[in-house]
C-alpha atoms as a PDB file:
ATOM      1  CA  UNK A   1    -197.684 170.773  73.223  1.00  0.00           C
ATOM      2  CA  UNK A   2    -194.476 172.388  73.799  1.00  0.00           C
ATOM      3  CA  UNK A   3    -194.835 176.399  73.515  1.00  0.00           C
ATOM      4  CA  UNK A   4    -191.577 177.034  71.685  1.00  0.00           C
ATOM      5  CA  UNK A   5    -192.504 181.606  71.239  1.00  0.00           C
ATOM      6  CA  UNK A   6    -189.655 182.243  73.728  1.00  0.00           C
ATOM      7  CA  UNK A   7    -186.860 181.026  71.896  1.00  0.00           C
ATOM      8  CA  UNK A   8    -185.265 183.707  69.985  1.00  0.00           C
ATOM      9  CA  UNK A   9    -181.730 185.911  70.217  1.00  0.00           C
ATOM     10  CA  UNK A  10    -180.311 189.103  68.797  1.00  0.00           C
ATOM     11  CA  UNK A  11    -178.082 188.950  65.987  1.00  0.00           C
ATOM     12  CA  UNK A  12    -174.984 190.860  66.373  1.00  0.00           C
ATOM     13  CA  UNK A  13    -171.848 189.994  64.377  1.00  0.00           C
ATOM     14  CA  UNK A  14    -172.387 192.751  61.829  1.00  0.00           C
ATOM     15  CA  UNK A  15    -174.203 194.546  59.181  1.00  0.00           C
ATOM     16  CA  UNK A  16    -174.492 194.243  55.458  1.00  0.00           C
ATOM     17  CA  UNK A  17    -174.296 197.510  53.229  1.00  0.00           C
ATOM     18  CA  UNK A  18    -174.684 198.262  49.521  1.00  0.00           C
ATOM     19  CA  UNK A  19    -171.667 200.084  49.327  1.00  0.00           C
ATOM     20  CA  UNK A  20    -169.686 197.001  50.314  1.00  0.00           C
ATOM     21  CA  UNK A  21    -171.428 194.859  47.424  1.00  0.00           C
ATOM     22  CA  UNK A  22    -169.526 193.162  44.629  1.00  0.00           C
ATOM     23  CA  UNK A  23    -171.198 193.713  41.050  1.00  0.00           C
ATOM     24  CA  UNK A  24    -170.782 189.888  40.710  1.00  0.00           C
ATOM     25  CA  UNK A  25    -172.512 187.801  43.571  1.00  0.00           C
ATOM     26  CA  UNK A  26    -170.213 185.331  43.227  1.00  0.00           C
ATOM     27  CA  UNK A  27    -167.725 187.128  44.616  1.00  0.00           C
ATOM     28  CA  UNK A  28    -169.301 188.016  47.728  1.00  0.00           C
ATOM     29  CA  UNK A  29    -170.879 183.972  47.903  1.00  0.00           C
ATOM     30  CA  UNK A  30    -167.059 182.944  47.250  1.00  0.00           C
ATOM     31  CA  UNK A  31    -165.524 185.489  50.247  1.00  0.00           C
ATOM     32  CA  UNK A  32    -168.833 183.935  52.486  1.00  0.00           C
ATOM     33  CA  UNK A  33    -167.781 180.372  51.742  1.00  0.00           C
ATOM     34  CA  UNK A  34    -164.380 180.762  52.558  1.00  0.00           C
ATOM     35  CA  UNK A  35    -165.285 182.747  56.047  1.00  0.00           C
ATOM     36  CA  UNK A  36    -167.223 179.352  56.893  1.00  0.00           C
ATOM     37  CA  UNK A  37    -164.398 176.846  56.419  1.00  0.00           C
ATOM     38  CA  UNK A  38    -162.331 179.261  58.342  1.00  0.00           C
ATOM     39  CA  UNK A  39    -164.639 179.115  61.373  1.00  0.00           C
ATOM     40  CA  UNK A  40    -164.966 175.792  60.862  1.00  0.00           C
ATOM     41  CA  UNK A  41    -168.538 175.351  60.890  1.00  0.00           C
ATOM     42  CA  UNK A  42    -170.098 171.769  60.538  1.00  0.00           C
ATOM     43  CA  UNK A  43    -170.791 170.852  56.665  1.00  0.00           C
ATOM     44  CA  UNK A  44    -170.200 174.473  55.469  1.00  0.00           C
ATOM     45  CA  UNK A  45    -170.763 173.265  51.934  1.00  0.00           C
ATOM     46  CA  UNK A  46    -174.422 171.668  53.123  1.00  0.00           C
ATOM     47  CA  UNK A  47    -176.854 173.091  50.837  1.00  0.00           C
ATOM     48  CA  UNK A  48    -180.432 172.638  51.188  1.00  0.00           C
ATOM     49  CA  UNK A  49    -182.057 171.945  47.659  1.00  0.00           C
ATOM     50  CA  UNK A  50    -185.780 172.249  46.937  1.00  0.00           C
ATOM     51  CA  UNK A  51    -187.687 170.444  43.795  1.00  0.00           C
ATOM     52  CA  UNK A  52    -191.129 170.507  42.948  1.00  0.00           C
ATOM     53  CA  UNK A  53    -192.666 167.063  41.755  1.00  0.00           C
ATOM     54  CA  UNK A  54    -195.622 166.322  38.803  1.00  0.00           C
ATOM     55  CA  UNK A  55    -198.712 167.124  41.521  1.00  0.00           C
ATOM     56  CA  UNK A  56    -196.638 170.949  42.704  1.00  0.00           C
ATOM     57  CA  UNK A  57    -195.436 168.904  46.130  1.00  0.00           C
ATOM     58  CA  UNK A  58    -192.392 170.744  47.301  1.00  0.00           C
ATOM     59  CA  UNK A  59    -189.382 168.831  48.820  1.00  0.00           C
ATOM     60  CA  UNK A  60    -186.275 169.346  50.267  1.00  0.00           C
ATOM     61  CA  UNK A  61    -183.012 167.952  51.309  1.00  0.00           C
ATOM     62  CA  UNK A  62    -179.446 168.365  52.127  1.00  0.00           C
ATOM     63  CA  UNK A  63    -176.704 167.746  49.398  1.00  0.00           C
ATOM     64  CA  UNK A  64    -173.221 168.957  49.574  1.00  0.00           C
ATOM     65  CA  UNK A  65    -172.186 171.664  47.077  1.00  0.00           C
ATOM     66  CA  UNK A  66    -168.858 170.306  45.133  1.00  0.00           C
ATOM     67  CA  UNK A  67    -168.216 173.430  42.871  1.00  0.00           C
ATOM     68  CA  UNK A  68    -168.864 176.775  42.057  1.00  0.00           C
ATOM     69  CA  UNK A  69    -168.498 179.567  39.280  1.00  0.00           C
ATOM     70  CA  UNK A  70    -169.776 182.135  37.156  1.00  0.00           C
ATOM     71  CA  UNK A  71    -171.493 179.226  35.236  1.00  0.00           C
ATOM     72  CA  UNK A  72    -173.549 177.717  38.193  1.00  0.00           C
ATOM     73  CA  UNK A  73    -173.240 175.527  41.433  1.00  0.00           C
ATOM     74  CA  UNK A  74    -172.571 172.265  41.311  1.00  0.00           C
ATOM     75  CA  UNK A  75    -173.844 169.165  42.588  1.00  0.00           C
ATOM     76  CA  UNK A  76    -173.951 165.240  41.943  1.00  0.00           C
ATOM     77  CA  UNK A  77    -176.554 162.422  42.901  1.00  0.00           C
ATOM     78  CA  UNK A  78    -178.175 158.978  41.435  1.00  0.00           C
ATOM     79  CA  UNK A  79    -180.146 160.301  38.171  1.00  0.00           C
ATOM     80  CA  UNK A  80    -183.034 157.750  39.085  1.00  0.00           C
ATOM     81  CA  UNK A  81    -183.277 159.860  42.593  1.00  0.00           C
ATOM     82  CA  UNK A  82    -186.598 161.934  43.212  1.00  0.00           C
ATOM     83  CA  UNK A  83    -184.497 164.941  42.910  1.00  0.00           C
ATOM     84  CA  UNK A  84    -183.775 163.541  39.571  1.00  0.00           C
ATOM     85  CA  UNK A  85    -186.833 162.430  38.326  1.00  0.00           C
ATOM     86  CA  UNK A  86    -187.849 165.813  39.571  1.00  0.00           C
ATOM     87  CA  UNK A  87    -185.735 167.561  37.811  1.00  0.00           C
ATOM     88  CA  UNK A  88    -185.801 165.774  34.671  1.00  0.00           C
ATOM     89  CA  UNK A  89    -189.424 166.940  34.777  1.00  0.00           C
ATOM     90  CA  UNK A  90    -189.325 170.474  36.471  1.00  0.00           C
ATOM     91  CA  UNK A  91    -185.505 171.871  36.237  1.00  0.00           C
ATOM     92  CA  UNK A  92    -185.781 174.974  38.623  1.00  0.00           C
ATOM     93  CA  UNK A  93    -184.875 174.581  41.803  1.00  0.00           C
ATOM     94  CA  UNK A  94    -183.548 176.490  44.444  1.00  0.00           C
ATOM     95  CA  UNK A  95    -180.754 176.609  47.231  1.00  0.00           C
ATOM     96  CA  UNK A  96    -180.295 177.411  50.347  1.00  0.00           C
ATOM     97  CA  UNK A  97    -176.826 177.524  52.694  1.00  0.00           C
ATOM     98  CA  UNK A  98    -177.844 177.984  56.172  1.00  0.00           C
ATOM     99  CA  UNK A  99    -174.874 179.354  57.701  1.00  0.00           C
ATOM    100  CA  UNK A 100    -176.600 179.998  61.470  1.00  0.00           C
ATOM    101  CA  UNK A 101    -173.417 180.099  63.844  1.00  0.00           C
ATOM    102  CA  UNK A 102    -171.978 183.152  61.416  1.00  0.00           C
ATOM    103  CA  UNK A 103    -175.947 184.807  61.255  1.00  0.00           C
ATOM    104  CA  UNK A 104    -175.998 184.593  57.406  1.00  0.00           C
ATOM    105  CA  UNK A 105    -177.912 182.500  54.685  1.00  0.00           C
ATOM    106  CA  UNK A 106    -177.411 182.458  50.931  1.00  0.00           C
ATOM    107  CA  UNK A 107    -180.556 181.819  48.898  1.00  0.00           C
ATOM    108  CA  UNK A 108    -180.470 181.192  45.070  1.00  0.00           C
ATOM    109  CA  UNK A 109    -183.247 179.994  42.405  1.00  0.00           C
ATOM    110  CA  UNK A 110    -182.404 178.621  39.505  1.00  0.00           C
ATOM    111  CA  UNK A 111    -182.420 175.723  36.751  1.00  0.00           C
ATOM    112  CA  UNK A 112    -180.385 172.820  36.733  1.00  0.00           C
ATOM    113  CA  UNK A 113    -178.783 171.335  33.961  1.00  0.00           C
ATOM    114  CA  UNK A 114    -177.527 167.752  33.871  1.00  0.00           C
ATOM    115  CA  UNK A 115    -173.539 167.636  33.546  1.00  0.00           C
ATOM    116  CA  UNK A 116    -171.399 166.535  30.831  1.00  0.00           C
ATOM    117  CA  UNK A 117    -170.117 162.783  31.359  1.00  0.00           C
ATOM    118  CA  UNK A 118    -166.716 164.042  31.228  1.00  0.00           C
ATOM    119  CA  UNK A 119    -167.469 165.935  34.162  1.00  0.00           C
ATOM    120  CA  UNK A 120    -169.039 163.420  36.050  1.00  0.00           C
ATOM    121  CA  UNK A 121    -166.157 161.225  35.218  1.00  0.00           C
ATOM    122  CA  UNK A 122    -164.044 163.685  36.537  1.00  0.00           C
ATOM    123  CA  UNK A 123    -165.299 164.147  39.725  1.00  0.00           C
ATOM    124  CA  UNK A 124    -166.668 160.131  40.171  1.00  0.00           C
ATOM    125  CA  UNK A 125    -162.815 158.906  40.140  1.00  0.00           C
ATOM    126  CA  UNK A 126    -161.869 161.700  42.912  1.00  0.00           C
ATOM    127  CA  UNK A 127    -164.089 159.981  45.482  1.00  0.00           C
ATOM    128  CA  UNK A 128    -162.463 157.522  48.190  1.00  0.00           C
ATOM    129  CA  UNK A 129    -163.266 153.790  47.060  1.00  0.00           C
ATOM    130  CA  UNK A 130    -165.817 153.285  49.248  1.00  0.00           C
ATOM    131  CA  UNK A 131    -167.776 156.301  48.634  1.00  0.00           C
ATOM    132  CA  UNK A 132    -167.695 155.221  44.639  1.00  0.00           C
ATOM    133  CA  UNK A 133    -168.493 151.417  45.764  1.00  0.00           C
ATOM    134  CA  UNK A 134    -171.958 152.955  47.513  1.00  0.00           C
ATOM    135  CA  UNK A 135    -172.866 154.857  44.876  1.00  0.00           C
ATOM    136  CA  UNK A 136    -173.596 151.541  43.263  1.00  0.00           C
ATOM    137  CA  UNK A 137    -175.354 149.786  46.358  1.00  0.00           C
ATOM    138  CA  UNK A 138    -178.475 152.474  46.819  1.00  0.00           C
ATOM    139  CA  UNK A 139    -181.104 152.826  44.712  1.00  0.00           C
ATOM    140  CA  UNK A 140    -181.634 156.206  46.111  1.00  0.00           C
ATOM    141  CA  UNK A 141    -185.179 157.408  47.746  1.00  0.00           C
ATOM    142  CA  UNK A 142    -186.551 153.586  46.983  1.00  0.00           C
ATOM    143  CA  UNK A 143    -188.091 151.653  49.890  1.00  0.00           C
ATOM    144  CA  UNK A 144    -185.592 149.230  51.097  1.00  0.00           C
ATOM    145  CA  UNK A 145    -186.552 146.144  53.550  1.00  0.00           C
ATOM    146  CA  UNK A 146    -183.866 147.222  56.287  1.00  0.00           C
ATOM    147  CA  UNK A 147    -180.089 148.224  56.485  1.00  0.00           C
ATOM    148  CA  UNK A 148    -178.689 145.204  56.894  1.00  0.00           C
ATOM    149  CA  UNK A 149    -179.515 144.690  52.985  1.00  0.00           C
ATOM    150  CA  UNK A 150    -177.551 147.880  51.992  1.00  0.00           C
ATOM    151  CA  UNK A 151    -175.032 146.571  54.436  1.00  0.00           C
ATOM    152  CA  UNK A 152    -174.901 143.385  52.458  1.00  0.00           C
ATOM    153  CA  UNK A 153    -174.937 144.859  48.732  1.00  0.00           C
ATOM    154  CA  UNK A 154    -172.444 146.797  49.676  1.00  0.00           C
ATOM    155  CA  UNK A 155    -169.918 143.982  51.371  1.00  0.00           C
ATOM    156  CA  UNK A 156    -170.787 142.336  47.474  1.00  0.00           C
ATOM    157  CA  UNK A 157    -169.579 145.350  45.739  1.00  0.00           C
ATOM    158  CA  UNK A 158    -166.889 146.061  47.436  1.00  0.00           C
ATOM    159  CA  UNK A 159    -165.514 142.513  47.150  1.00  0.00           C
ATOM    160  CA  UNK A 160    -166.516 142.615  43.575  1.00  0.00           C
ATOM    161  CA  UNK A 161    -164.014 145.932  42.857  1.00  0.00           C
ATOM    162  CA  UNK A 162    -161.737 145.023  45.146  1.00  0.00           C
ATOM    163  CA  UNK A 163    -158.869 144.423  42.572  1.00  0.00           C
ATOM    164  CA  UNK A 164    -159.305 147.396  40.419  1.00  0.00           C
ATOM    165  CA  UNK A 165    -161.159 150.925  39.792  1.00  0.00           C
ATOM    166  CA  UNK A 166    -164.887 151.538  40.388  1.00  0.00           C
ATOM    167  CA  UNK A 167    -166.221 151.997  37.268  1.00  0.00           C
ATOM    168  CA  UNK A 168    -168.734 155.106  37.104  1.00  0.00           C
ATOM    169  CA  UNK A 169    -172.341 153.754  37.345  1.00  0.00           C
ATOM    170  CA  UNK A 170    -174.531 154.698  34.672  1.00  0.00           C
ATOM    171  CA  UNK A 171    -177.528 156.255  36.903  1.00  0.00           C
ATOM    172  CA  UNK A 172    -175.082 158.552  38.582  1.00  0.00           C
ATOM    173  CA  UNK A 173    -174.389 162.180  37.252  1.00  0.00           C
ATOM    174  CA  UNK A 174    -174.792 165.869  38.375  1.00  0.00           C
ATOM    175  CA  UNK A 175    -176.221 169.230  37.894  1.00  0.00           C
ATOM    176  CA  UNK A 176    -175.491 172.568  37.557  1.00  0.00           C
ATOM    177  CA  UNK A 177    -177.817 175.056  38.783  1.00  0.00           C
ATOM    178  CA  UNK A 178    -177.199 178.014  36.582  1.00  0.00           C
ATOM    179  CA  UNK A 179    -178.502 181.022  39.110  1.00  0.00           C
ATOM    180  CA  UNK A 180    -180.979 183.886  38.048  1.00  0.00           C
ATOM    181  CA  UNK A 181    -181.295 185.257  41.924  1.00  0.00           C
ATOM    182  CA  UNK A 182    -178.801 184.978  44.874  1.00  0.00           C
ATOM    183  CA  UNK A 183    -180.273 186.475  47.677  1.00  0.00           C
ATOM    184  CA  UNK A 184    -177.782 187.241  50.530  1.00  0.00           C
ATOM    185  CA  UNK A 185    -179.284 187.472  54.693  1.00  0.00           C
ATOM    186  CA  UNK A 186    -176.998 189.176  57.239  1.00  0.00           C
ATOM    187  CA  UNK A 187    -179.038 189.067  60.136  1.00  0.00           C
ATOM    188  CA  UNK A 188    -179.312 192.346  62.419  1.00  0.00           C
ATOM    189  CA  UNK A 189    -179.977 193.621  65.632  1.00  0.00           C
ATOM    190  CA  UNK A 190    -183.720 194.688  66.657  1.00  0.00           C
ATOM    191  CA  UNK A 191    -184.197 191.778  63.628  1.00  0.00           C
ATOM    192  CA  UNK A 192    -183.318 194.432  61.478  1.00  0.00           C
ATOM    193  CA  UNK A 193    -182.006 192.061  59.118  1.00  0.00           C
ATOM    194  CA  UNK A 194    -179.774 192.774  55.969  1.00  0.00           C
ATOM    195  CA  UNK A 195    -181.384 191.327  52.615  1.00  0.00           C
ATOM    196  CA  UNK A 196    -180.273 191.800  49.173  1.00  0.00           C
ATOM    197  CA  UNK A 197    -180.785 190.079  46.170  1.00  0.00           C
ATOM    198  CA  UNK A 198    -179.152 189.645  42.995  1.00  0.00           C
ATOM    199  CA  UNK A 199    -180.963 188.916  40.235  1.00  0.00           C
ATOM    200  CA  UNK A 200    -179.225 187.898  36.524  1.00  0.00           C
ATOM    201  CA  UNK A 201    -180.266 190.370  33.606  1.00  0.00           C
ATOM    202  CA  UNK A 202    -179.233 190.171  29.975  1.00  0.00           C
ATOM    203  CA  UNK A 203    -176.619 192.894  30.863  1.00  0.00           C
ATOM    204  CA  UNK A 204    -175.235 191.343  34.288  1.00  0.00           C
ATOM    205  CA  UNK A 205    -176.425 191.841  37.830  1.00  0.00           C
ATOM    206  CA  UNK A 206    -179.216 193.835  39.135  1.00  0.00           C
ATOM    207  CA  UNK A 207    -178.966 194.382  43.309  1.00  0.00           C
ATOM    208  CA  UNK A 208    -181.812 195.542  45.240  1.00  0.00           C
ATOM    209  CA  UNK A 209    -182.313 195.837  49.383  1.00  0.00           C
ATOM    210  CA  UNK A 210    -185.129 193.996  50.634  1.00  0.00           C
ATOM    211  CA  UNK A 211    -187.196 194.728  53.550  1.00  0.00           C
ATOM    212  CA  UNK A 212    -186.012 192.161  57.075  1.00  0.00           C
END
């Protein structure tokens, strides 16, 4: 078995202080975002996003954030999914932006909500051709017998919308995952980390530090 208890490194690219926190999270998540385009880290809208099914089984996955504001995050996916189905079942979930290269992670908990068709619509007709022509070839988290049938589907599809616009499928939507905590990690030397998490009150935002 490989003995992996020597891997570790300091983390020294800064510090995180109250003083410097915005009374909206968003700000800060916004002004965290932005510094990971900028350094041009791989997928920095990659979100991991946990659901719980009917027996309390956690899973996870990676789905790419699309939009965010005071309102919630954003997200879209087939509706006959397992996310889906877990959600439509169990609607909090929670998030997680793993942002190693810059030593920071975002965590947030919340509930989703489906989306409006409108803005499904929306964002559906945005998406390159092919993108919308797979969202009708995979019947997401099904078995399948091997790739060269999702291969083929899609070659059918795409011949089949070849004149005109992808329509939007009817088992593909989105959800907003309205926040009630959005925990923010600066990690720090002598794994002193920097933890603090906002969590949503009737009033607005409470902040508290958290121990590394």
């Amino acid at each position: 078995m490989n003995d992996l208890t020597d891997i570790r490194r300091e983390y020294t690219q800064g510090g995180l202080r109250r003083k410097d926190l915005p009374e909206n999270p968003l700000v800060l998540f916004e002004k965290w975002i932005e510094q990971a385009k900028h350094a041009e880290l791989t997928d920095p809208t990659a979100m991991c996003v946990a659901t719980v099914d009917a027996d309390g089984q956690p899973f996870q996955r990676i789905v790419l954030l699309k939009k965010f504001d005071n309102d919630g995050f954003v997200f879209f996916t087939n509706l006959e999914s397992r996310k889906a189905t877990h959600l439509a079942n169990n609607a909090k979930t929670s998030l997680l932006f793993p942002w190693h290269p810059l030593e920071r992670q975002v965590a947030i908990t919340g509930e989703a909500e489906p989306l409006s068709m409108m803005e499904v619509t929306k964002y559906f007709m945005t998406r390159p051709k092919d993108s919308q022509v797979a969202a009708w070839v995979s019947n997401q988290s099904s078995k399948i017998s091997a790739r060269q049938a999702l291969e083929t589907k899609f070659n059918e599809m795409k011949a089949k919308f070849a004149k005109g616009d992808v329509p939007l499928p009817k088992f593909w939507g989105g959800y907003r995952v309205k926040p009630q905590s959005i925990e923010f990690w600066q990690g720090g030397e002598k794994r002193l980390h920097d933890r603090f998490i906002y969590q949503k009150l009737p009033s607005g935002w409470n902040i508290d530090r958290l121990a590394p």
